[in-house]
Protein backbone atom coordinates (compact mmCIF):
# COMPACT_ATOMS: atom_id res chain seq x y z
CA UNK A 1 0.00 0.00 0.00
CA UNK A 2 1.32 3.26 -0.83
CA UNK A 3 4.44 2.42 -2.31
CA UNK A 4 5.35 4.88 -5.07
CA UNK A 5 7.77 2.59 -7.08
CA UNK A 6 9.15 -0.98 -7.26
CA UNK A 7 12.51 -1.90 -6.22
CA UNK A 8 14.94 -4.22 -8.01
CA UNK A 9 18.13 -5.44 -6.56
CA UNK A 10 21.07 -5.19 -9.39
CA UNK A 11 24.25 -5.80 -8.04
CA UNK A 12 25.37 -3.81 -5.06
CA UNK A 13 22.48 -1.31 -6.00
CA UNK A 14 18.94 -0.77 -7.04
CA UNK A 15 16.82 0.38 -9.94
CA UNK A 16 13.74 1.94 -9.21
CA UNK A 17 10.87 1.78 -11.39
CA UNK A 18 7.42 3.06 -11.86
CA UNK A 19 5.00 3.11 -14.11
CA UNK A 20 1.59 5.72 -14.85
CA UNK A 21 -1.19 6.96 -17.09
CA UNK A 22 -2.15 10.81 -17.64
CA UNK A 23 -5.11 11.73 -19.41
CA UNK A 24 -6.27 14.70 -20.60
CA UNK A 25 -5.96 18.25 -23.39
CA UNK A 26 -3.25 18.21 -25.33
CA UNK A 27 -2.05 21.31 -23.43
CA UNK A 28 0.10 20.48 -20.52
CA UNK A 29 -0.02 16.36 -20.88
CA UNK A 30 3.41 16.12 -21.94
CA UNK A 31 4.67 18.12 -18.84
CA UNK A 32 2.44 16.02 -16.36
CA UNK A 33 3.70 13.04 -18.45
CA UNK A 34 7.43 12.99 -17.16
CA UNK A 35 7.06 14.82 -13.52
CA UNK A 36 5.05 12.96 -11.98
CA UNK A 37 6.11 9.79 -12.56
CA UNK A 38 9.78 11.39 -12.07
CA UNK A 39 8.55 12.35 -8.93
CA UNK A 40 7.57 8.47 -7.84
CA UNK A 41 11.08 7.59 -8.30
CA UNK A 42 12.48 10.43 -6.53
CA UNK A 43 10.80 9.68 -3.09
CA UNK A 44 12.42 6.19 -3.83
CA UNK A 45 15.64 8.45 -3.21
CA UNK A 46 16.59 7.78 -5.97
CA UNK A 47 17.30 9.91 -9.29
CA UNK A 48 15.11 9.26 -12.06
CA UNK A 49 17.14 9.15 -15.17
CA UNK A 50 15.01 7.04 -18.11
CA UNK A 51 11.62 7.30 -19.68
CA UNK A 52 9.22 5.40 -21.94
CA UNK A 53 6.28 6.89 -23.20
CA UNK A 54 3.39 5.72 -24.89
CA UNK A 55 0.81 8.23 -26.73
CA UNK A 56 -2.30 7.41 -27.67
CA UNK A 57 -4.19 10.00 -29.52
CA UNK A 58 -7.53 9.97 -30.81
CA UNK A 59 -8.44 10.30 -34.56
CA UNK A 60 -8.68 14.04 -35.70
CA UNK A 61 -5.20 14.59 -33.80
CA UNK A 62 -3.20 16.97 -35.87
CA UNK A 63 0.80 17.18 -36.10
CA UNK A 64 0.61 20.27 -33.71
CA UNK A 65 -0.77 19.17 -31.51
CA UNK A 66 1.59 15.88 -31.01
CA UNK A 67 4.43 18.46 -31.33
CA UNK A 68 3.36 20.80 -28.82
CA UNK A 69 3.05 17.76 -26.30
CA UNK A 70 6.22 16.19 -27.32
CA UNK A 71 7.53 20.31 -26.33
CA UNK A 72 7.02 19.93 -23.30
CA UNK A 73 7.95 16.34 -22.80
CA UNK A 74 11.63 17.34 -24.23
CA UNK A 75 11.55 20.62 -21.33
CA UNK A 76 10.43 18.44 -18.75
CA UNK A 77 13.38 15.85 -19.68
CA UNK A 78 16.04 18.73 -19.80
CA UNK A 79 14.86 20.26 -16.68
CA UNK A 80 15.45 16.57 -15.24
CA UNK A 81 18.44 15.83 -16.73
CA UNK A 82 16.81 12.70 -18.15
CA UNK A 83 16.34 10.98 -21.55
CA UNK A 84 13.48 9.59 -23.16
CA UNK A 85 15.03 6.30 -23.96
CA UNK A 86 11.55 4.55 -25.94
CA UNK A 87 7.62 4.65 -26.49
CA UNK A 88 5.07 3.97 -28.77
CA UNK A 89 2.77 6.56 -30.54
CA UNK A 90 -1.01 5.24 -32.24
CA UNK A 91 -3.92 6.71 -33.07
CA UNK A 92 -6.60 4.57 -30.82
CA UNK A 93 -9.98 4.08 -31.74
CA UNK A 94 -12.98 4.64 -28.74
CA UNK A 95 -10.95 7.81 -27.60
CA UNK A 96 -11.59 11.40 -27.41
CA UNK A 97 -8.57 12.98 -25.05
CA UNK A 98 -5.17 12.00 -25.15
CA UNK A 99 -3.52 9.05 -23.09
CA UNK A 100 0.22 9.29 -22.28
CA UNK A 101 1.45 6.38 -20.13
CA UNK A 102 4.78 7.32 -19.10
CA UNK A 103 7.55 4.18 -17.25
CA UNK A 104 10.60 5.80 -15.36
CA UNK A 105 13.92 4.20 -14.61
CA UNK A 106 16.57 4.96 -11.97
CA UNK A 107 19.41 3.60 -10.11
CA UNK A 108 20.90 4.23 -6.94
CA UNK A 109 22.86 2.86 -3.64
CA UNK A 110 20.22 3.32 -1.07
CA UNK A 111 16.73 3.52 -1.19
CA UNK A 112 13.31 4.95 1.03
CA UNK A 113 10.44 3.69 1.37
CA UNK A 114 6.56 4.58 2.25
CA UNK A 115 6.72 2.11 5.42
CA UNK A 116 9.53 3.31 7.37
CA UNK A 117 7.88 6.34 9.62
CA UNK A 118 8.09 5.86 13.34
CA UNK A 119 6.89 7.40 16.12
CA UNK A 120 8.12 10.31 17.29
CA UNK A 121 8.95 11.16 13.54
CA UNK A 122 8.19 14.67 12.34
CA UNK A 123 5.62 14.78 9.46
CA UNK A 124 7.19 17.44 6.71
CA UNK A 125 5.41 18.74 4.02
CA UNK A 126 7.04 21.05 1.11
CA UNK A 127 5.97 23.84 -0.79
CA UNK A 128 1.39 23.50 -1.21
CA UNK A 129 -1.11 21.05 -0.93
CA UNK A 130 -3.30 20.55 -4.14
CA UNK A 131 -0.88 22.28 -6.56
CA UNK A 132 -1.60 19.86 -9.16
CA UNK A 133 -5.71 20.19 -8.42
CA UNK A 134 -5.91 23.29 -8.63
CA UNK A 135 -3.93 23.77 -11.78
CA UNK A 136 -6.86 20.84 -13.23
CA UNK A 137 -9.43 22.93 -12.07
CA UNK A 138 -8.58 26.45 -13.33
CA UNK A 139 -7.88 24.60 -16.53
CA UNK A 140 -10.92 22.27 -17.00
CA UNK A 141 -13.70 23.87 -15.25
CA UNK A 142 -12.29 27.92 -16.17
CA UNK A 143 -16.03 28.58 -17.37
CA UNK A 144 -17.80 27.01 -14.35
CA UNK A 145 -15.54 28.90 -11.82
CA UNK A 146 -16.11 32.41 -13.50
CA UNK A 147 -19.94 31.52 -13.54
CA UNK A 148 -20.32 29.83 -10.36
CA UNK A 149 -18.12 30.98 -8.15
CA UNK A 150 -17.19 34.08 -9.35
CA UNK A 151 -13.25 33.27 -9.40
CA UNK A 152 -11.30 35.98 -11.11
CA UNK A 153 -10.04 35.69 -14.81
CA UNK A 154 -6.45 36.71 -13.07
CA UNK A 155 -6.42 34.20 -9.91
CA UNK A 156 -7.66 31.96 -12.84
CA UNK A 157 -4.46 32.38 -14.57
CA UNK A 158 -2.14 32.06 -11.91
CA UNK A 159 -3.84 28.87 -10.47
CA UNK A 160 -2.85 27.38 -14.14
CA UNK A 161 0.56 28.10 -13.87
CA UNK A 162 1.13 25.57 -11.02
CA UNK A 163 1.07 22.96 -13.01
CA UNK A 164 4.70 23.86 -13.90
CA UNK A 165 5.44 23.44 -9.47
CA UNK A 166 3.97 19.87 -9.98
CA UNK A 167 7.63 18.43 -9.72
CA UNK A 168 9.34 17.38 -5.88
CA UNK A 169 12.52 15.66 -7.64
CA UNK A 170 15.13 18.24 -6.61
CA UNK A 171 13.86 18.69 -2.63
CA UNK A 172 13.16 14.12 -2.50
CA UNK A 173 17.13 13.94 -3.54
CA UNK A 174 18.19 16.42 -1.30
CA UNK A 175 16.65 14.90 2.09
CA UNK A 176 16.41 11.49 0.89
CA UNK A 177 19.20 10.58 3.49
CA UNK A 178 18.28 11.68 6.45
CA UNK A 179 13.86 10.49 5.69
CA UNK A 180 12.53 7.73 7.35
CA UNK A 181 9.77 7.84 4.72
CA UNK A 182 8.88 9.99 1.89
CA UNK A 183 5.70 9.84 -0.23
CA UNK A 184 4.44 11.63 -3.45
CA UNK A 185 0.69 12.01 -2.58
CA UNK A 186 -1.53 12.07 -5.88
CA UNK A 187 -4.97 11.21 -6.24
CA UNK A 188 -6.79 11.24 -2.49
CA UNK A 189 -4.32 14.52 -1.86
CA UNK A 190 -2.59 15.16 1.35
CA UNK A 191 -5.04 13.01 3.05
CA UNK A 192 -4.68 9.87 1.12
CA UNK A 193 -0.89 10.14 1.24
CA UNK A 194 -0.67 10.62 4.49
CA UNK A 195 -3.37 7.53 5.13
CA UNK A 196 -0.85 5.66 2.73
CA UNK A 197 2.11 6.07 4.62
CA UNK A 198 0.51 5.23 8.26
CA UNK A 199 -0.97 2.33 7.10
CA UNK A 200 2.54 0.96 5.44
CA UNK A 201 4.20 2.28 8.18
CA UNK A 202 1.59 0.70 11.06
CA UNK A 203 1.99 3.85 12.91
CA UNK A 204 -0.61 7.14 13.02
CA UNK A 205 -0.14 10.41 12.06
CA UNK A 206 -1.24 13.48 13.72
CA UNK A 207 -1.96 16.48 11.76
CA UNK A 208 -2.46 19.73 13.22
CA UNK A 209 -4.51 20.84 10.15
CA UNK A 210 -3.57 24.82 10.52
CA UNK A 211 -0.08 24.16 9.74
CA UNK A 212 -1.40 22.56 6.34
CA UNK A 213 0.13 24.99 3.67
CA UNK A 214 -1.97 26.24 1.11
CA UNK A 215 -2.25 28.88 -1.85
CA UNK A 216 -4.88 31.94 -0.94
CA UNK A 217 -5.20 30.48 -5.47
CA UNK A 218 -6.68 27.14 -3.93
CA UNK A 219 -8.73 28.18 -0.94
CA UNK A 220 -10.24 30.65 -3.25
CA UNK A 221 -11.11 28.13 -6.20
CA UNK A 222 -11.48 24.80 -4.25
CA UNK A 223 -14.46 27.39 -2.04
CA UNK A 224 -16.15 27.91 -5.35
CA UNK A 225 -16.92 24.44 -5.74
CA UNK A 226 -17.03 23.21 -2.62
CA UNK A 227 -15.12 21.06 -2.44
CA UNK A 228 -12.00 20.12 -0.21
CA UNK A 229 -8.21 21.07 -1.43
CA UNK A 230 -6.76 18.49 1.65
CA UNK A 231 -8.82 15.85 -0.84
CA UNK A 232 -7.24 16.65 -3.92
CA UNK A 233 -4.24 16.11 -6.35
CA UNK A 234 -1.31 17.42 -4.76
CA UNK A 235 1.76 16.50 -6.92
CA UNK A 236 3.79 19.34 -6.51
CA UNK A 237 3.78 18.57 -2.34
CA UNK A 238 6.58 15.77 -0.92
CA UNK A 239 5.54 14.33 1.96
CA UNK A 240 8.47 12.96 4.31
CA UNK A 241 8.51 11.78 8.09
CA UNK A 242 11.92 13.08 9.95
CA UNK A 243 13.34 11.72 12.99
CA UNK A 244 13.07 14.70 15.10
CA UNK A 245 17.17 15.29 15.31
CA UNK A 246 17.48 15.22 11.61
CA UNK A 247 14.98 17.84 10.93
CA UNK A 248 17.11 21.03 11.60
CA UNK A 249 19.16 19.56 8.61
CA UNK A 250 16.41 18.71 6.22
CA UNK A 251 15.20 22.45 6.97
CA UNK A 252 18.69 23.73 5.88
CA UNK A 253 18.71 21.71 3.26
CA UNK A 254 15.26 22.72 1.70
CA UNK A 255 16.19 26.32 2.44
CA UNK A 256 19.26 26.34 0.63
CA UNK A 257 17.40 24.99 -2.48
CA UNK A 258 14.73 28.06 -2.21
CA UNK A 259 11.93 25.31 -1.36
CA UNK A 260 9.49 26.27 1.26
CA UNK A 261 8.18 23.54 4.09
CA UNK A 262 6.20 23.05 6.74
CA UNK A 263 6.18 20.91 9.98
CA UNK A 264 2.72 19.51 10.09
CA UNK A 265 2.70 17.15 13.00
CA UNK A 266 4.09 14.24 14.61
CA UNK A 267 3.92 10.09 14.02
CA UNK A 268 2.54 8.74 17.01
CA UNK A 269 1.29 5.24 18.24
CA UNK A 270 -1.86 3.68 16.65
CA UNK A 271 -4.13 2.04 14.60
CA UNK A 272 -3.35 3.43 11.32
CA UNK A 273 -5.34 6.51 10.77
CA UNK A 274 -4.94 10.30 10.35
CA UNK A 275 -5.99 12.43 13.85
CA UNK A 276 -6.55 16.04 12.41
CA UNK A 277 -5.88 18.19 14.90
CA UNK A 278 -6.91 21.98 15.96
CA UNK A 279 -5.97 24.30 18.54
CA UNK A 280 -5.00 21.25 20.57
CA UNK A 281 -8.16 19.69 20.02
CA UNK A 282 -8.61 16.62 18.00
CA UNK A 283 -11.48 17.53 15.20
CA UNK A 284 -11.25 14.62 12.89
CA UNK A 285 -10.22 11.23 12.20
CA UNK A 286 -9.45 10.16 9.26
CA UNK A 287 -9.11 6.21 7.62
CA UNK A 288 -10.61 4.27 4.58
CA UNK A 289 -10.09 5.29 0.93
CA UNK A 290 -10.34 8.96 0.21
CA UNK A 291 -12.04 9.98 -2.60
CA UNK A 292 -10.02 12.61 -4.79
CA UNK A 293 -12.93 15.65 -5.32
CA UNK A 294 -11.16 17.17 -8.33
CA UNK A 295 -10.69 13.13 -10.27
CA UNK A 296 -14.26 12.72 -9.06
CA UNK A 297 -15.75 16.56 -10.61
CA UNK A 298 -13.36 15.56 -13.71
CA UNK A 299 -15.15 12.02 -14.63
CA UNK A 300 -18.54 13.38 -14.08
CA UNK A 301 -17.66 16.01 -16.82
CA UNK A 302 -15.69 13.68 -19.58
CA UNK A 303 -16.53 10.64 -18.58
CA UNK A 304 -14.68 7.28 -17.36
């Protein structure tokens, strides 16, 4: 449960590899693509170095449009220092969006898992919760948040551009060695990662939920539609449990690389579960599947 990529011993080392399907517009697919499955590798602690993609496209599909995605496949790769090593590309019959299913390769000496917290760990998260949502919503459902919710044209815009924050490679590397667990939480959000990693650790986590970062971009969209941004995509936002001694140095670390994070809470003792906490006062708590709000609002609209 929870475990972001699989682990091959090869030699004295291991290759990490993962494996995952993106579907959506032609615009931004290619970016989305390469991070985030980069991003399952790299909270392997390891660095994610070769891709495979497969396209498939729906009839109609012109030549721009496959060049504009395979744009910003290439400046995702660059930007990773990786190579796109294979693929396959088809028109598919029964389709109407585009399906890239992107495998990632990478080697290392060492490697973290989703099942190591323990208690007394510190629960770190970095930059915001529900980048990656709210980037889907402002670019999906523009029309319904104007009309609806009366979100400006200009938060609008700026809630797009986080898809291009959707990436945790660099700040996974940098603390990999002093984690006792790192995650990459997707669909489900903050909650469902952090549900992932207590029940492969065994352990519970306690949140203190005002210490959850988020974008005044999010609040502001995820209120239109009521729906909740701690229940949403939130590539963009590593999740990593620190023994408490270590987390000075993961701070410095983060800092140095211009990353922003936040000290959420604390693993504790206990059925594996999520206790949200507020001003010392337990509000909430939290175990089962999580269903992601924005991947639920998204198949109600297109379908699947």
């Amino acid at each position: 449960m929870g475990e972001d990529a699989a682990i091959v011993r090869i030699g004295n080392g291991y290759m990490a590899i993962h494996t995952d399907p993106i579907t959506g517009a032609v615009e931004g697919i290619g970016w989305l693509a390469i991070n985030i499955v980069a991003n399952d590798i790299a909270v392997r602690g390891i660095k994610p170095r070769w891709f495979l993609l497969t396209l498939l496209l729906p009839h109609g599909i012109n030549e721009g449009d496959i060049e504009k995605i395979m744009i910003d496949v290439n400046r995702a790769l660059a930007e990773l220092n990786g190579s796109l090593i294979g693929g396959h590309t088809e028109i598919t019959p029964g389709i109407d969006r585009v399906i890239a299913s992107t495998t990632a390769i990478g080697v290392g000496e060492h490697y973290v898992t989703t099942s190591g917290a323990k208690p007394g760990d510190l629960v770190l998260v970095t930059k915001y919760i529900a980048l990656e949502g709210t980037a889907v919503l402002a670019t999906d459902f523009e029309n319904e948040l104007v009309r609806r919710g009366g979100v400006p044209r200009e938060v609008i815009n700026r809630a797009k551009g986080f898809v291009k924050e959707v990436s945790v490679v660099r700040e996974a590397l940098e603390i990999a060695d002093l984690a006792s667990a790192m995650h990459d939480p997707t669909e489900g959000g903050l909650l469902q990662g952090l549900l992932e990693i207590a029940e492969a650790s065994d352990v519970k986590l306690r949140i203190d939920i005002d210490k959850v970062p988020i974008l005044p971009e999010t609040r502001q969209i995820f209120s239109a539609l009521n729906m909740d941004p701690l229940a949403s995509l939130s590539s963009g936002a590593l999740v990593a449990t620190i023994p408490r001694e270590r987390i000075h140095t993961a701070g410095v670390k983060l800092s140095k690389l211009g990353i922003n994070y936040s000290i959420i809470g604390e693993v504790v003792e206990g059925k594996p579960s999520i206790e949200v906490v507020k001003d010392d006062r337990i509000v909430n708590e939290v175990n089962g599947f999580i269903e992601d709000d924005v991947m639920g609002l998204w198949h109600r609209k297109y379908g699947g």
